[in-house]
PDB file of N, CA and C in Angstrom:
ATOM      1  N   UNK A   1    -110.219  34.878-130.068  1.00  0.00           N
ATOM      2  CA  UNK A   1    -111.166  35.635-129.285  1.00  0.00           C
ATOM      3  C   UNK A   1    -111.504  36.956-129.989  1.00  0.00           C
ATOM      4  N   UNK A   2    -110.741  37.486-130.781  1.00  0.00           N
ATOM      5  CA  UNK A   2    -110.905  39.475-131.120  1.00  0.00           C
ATOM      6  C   UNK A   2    -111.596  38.402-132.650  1.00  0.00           C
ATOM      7  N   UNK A   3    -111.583  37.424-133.235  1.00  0.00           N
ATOM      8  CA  UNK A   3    -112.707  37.110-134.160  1.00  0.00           C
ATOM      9  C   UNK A   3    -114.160  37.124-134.153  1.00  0.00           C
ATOM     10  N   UNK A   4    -114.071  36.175-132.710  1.00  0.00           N
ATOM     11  CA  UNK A   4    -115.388  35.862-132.286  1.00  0.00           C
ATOM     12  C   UNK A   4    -115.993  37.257-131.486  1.00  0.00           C
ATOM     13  N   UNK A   5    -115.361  38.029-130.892  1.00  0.00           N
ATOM     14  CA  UNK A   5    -115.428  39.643-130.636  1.00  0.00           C
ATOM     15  C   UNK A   5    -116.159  40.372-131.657  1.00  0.00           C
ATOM     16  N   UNK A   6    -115.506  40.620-133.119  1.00  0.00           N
ATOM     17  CA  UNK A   6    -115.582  41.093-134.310  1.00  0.00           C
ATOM     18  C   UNK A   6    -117.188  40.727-135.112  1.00  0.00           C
ATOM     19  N   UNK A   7    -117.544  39.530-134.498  1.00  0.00           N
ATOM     20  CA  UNK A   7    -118.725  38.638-135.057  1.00  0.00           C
ATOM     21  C   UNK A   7    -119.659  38.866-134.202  1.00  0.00           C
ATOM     22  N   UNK A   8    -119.444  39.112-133.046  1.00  0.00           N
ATOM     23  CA  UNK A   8    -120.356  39.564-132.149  1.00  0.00           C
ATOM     24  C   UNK A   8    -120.969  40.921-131.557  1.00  0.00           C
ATOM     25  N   UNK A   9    -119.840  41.416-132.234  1.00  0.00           N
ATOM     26  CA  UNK A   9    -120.182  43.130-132.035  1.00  0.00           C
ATOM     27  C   UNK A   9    -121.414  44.127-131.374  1.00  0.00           C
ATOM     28  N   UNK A  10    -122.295  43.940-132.332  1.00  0.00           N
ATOM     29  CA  UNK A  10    -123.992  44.698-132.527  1.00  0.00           C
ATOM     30  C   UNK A  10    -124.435  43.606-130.967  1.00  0.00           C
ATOM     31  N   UNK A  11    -124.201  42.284-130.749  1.00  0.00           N
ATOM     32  CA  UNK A  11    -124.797  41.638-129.344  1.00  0.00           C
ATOM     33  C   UNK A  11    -123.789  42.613-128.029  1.00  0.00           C
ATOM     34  N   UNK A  12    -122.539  42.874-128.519  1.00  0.00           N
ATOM     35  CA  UNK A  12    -121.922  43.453-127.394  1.00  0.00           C
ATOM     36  C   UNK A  12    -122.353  44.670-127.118  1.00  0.00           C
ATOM     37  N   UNK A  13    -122.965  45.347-128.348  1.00  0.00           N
ATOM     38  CA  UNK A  13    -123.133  46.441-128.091  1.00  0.00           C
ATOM     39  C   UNK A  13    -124.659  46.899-127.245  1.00  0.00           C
ATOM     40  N   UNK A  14    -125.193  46.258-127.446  1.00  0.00           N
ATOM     41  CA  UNK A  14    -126.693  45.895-127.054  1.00  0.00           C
ATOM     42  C   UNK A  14    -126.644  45.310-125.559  1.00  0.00           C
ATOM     43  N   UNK A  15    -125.846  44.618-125.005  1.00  0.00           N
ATOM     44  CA  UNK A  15    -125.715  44.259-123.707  1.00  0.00           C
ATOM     45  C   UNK A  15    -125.014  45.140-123.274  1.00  0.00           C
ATOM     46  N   UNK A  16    -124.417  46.079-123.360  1.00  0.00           N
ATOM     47  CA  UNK A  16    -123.449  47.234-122.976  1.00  0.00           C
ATOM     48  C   UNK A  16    -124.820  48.133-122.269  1.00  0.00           C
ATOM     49  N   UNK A  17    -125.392  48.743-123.999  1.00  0.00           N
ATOM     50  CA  UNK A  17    -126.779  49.032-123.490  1.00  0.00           C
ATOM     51  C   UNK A  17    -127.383  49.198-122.402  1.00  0.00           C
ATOM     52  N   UNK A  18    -127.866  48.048-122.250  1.00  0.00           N
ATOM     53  CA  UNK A  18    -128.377  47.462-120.879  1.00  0.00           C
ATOM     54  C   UNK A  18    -128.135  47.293-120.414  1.00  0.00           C
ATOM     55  N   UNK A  19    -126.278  47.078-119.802  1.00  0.00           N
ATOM     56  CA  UNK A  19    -126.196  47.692-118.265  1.00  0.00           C
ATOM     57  C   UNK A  19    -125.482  46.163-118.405  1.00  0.00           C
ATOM     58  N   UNK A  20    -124.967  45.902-119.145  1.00  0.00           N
ATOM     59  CA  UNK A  20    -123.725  44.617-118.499  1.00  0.00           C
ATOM     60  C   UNK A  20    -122.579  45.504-118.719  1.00  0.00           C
ATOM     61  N   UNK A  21    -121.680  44.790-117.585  1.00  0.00           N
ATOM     62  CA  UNK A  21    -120.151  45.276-117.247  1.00  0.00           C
ATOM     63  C   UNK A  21    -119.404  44.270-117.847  1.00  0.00           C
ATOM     64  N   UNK A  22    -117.978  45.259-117.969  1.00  0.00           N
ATOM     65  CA  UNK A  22    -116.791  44.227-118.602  1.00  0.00           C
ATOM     66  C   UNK A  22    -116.711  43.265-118.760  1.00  0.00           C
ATOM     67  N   UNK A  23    -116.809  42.486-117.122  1.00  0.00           N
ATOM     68  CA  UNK A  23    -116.710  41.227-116.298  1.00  0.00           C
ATOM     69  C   UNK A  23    -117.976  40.113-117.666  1.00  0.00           C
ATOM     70  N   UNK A  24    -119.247  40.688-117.396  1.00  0.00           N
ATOM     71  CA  UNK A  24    -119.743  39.801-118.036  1.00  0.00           C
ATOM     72  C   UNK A  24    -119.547  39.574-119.570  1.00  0.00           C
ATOM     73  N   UNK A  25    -119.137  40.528-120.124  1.00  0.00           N
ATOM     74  CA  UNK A  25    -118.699  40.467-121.813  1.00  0.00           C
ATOM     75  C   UNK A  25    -117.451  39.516-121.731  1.00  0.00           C
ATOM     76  N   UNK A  26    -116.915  39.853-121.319  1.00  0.00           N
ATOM     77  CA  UNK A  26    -115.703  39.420-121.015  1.00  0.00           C
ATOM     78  C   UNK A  26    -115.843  37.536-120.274  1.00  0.00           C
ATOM     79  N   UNK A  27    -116.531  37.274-119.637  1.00  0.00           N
ATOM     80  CA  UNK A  27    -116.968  36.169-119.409  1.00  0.00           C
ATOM     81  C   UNK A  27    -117.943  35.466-120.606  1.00  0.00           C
ATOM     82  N   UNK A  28    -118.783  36.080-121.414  1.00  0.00           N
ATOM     83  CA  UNK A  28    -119.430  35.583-122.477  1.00  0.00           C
ATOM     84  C   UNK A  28    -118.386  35.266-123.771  1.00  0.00           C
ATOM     85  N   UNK A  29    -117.595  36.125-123.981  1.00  0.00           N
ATOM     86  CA  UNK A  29    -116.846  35.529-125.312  1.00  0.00           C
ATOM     87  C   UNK A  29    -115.701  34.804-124.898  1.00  0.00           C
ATOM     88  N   UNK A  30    -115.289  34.721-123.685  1.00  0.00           N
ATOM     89  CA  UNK A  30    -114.023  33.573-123.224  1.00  0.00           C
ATOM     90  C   UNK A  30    -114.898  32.243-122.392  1.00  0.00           C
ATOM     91  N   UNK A  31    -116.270  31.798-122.667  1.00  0.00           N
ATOM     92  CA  UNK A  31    -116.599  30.553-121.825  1.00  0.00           C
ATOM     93  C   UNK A  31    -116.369  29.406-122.843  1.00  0.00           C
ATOM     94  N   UNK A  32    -116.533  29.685-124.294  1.00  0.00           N
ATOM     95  CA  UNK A  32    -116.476  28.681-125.177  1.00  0.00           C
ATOM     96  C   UNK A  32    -114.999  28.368-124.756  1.00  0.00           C
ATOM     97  N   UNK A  33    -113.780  29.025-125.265  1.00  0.00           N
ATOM     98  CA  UNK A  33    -112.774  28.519-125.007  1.00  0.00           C
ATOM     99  C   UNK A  33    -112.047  28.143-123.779  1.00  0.00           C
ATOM    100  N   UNK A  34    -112.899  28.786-122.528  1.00  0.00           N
ATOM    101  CA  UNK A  34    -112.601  27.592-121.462  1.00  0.00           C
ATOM    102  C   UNK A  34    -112.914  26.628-121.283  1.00  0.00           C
ATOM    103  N   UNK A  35    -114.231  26.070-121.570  1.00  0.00           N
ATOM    104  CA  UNK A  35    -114.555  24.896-121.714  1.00  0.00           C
ATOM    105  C   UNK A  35    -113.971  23.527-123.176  1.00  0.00           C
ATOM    106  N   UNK A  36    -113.175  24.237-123.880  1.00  0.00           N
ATOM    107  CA  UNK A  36    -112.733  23.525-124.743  1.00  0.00           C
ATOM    108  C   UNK A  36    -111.148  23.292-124.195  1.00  0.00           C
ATOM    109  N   UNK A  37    -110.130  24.317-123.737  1.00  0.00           N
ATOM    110  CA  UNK A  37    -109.378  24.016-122.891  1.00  0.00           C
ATOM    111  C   UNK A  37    -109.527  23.202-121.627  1.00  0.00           C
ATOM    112  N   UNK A  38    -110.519  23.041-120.995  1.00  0.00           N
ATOM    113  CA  UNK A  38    -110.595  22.114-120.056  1.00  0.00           C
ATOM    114  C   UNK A  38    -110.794  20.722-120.246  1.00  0.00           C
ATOM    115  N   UNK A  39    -111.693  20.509-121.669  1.00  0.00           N
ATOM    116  CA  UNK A  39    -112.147  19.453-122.186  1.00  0.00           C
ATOM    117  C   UNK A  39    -110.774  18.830-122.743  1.00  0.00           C
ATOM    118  N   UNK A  40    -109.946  19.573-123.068  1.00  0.00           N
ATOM    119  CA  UNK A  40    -108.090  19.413-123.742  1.00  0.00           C
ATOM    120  C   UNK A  40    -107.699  18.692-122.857  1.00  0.00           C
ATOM    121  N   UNK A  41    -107.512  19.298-121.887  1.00  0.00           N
ATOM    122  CA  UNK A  41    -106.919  18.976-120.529  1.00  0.00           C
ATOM    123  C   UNK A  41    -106.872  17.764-120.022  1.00  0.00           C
ATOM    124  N   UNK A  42    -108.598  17.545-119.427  1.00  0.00           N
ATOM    125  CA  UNK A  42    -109.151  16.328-119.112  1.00  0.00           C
ATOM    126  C   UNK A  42    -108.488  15.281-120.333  1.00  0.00           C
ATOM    127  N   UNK A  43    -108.176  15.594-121.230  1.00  0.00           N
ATOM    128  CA  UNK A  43    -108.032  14.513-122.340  1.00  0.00           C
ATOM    129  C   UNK A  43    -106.180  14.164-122.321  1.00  0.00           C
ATOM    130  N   UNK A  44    -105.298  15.170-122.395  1.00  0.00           N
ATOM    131  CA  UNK A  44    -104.297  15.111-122.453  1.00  0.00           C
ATOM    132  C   UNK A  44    -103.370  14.315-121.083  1.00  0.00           C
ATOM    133  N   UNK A  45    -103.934  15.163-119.917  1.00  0.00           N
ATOM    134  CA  UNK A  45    -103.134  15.048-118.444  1.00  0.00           C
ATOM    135  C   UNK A  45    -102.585  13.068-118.413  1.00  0.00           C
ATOM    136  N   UNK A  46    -103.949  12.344-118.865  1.00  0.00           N
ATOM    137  CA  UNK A  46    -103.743  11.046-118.293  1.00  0.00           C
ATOM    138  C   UNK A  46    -102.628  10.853-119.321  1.00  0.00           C
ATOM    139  N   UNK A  47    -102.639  11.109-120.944  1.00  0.00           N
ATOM    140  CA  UNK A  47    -101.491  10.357-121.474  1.00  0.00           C
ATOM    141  C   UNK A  47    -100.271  11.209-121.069  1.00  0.00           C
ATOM    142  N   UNK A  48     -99.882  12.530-121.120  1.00  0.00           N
ATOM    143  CA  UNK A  48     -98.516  12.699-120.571  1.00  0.00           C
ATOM    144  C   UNK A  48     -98.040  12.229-119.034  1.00  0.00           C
ATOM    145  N   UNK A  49     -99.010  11.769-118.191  1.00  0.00           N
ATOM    146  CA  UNK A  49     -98.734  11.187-116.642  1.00  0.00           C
ATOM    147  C   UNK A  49     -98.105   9.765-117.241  1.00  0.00           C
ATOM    148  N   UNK A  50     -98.521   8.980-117.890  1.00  0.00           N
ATOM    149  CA  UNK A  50     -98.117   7.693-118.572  1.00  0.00           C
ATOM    150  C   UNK A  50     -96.533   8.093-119.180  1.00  0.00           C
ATOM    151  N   UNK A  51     -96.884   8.935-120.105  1.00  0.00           N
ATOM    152  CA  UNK A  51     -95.555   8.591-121.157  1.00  0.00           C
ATOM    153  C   UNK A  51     -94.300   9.697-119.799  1.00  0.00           C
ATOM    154  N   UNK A  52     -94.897  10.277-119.562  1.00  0.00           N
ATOM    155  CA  UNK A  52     -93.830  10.840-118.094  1.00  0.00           C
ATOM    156  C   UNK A  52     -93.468  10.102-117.251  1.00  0.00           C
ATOM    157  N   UNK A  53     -93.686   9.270-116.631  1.00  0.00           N
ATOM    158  CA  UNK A  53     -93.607   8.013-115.891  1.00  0.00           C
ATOM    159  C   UNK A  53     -92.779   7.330-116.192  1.00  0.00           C
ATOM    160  N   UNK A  54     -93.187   6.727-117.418  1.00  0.00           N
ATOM    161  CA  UNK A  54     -92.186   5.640-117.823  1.00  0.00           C
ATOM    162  C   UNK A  54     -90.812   6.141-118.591  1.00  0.00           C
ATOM    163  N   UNK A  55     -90.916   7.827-119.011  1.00  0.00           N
ATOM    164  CA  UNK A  55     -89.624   8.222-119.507  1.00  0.00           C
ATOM    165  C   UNK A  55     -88.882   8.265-118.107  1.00  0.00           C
ATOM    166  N   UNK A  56     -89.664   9.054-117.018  1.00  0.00           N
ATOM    167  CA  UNK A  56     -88.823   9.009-115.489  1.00  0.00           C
ATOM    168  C   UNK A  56     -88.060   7.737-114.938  1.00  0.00           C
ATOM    169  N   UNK A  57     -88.606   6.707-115.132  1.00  0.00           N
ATOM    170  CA  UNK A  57     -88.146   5.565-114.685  1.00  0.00           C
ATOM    171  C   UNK A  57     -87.074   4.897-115.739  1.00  0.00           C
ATOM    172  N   UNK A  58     -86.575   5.605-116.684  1.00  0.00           N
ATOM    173  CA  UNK A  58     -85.249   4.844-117.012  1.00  0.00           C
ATOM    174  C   UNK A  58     -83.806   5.868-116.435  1.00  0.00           C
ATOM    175  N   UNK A  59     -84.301   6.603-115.232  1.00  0.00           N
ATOM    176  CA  UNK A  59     -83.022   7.115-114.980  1.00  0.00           C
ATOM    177  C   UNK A  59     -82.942   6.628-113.575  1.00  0.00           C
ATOM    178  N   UNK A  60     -81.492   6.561-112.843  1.00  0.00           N
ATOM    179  CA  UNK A  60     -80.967   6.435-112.336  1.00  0.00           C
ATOM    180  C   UNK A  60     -81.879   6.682-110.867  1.00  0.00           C
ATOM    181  N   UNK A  61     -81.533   8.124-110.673  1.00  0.00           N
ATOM    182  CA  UNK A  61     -82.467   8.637-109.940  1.00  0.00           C
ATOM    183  C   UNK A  61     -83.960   8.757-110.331  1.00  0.00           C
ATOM    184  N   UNK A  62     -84.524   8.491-109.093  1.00  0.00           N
ATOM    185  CA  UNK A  62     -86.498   8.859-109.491  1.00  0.00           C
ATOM    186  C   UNK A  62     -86.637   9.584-108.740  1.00  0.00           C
ATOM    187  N   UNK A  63     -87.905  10.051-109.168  1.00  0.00           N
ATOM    188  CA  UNK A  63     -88.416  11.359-108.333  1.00  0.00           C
ATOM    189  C   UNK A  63     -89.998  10.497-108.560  1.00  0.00           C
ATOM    190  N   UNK A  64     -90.876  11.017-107.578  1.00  0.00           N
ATOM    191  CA  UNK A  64     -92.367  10.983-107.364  1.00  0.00           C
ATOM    192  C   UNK A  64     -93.005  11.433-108.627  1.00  0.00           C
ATOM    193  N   UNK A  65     -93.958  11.102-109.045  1.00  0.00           N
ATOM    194  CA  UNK A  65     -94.593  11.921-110.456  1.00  0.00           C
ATOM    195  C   UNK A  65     -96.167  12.451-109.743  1.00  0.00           C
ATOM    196  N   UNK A  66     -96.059  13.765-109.350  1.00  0.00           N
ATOM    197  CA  UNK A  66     -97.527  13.951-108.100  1.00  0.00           C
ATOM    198  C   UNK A  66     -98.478  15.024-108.948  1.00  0.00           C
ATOM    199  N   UNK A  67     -99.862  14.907-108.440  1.00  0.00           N
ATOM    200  CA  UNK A  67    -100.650  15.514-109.366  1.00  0.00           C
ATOM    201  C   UNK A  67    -100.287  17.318-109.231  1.00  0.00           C
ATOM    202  N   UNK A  68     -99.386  17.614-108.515  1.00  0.00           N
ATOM    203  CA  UNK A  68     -99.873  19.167-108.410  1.00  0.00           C
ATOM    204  C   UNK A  68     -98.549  19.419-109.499  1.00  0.00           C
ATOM    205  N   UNK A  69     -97.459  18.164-110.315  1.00  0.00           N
ATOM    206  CA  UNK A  69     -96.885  19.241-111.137  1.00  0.00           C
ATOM    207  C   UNK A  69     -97.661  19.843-112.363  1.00  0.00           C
ATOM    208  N   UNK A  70     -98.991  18.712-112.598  1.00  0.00           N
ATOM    209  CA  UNK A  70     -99.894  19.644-113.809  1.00  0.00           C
ATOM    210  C   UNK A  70    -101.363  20.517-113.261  1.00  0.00           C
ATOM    211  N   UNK A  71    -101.280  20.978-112.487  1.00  0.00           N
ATOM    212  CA  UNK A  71    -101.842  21.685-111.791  1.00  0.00           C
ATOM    213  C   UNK A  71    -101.192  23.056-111.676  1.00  0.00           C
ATOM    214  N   UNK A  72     -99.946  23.430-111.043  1.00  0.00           N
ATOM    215  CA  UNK A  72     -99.194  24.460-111.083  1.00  0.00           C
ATOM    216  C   UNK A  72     -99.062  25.404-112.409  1.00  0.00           C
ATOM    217  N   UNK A  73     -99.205  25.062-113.511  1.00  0.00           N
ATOM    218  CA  UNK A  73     -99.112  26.120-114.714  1.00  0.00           C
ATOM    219  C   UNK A  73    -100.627  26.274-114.974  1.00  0.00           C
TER     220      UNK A  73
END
């Protein structure tokens, strides 16, 4: 982020200018990498629910495997 910050500078400074707040700078150089973290996400969740599952089920005791434990972090 302080790269893509660094590269963007003279645009930050120019929307400052004109009357954008923190919030929106701050929302313009962190949307790329939320949307690439989410796109992660969506991609990852289904295979660790699989390979979690079936590591859970060679023990003794089971427990439920429920969507809010990858939700919570």
């Amino acid at each position: 982020m302080a790269y893509t910050a660094m590269q963007r500078t003279k645009e930050i400074g120019i929307r400052k200018v004109l009357g954008a707040t923190l919030q929106n700078i701050l929302l313009l150089l962190s949307r790329e990498f939320i949307a690439l973290l989410a796109i992660a996400n969506i991609m990852v969740i289904p295979i660790v629910w699989f390979l979690l599952r079936n590591w859970l089920d060679q023990f003794a005791f089971r427990i439920e495997l429920n969507s809010w434990f990858f939700m919570e972090n």
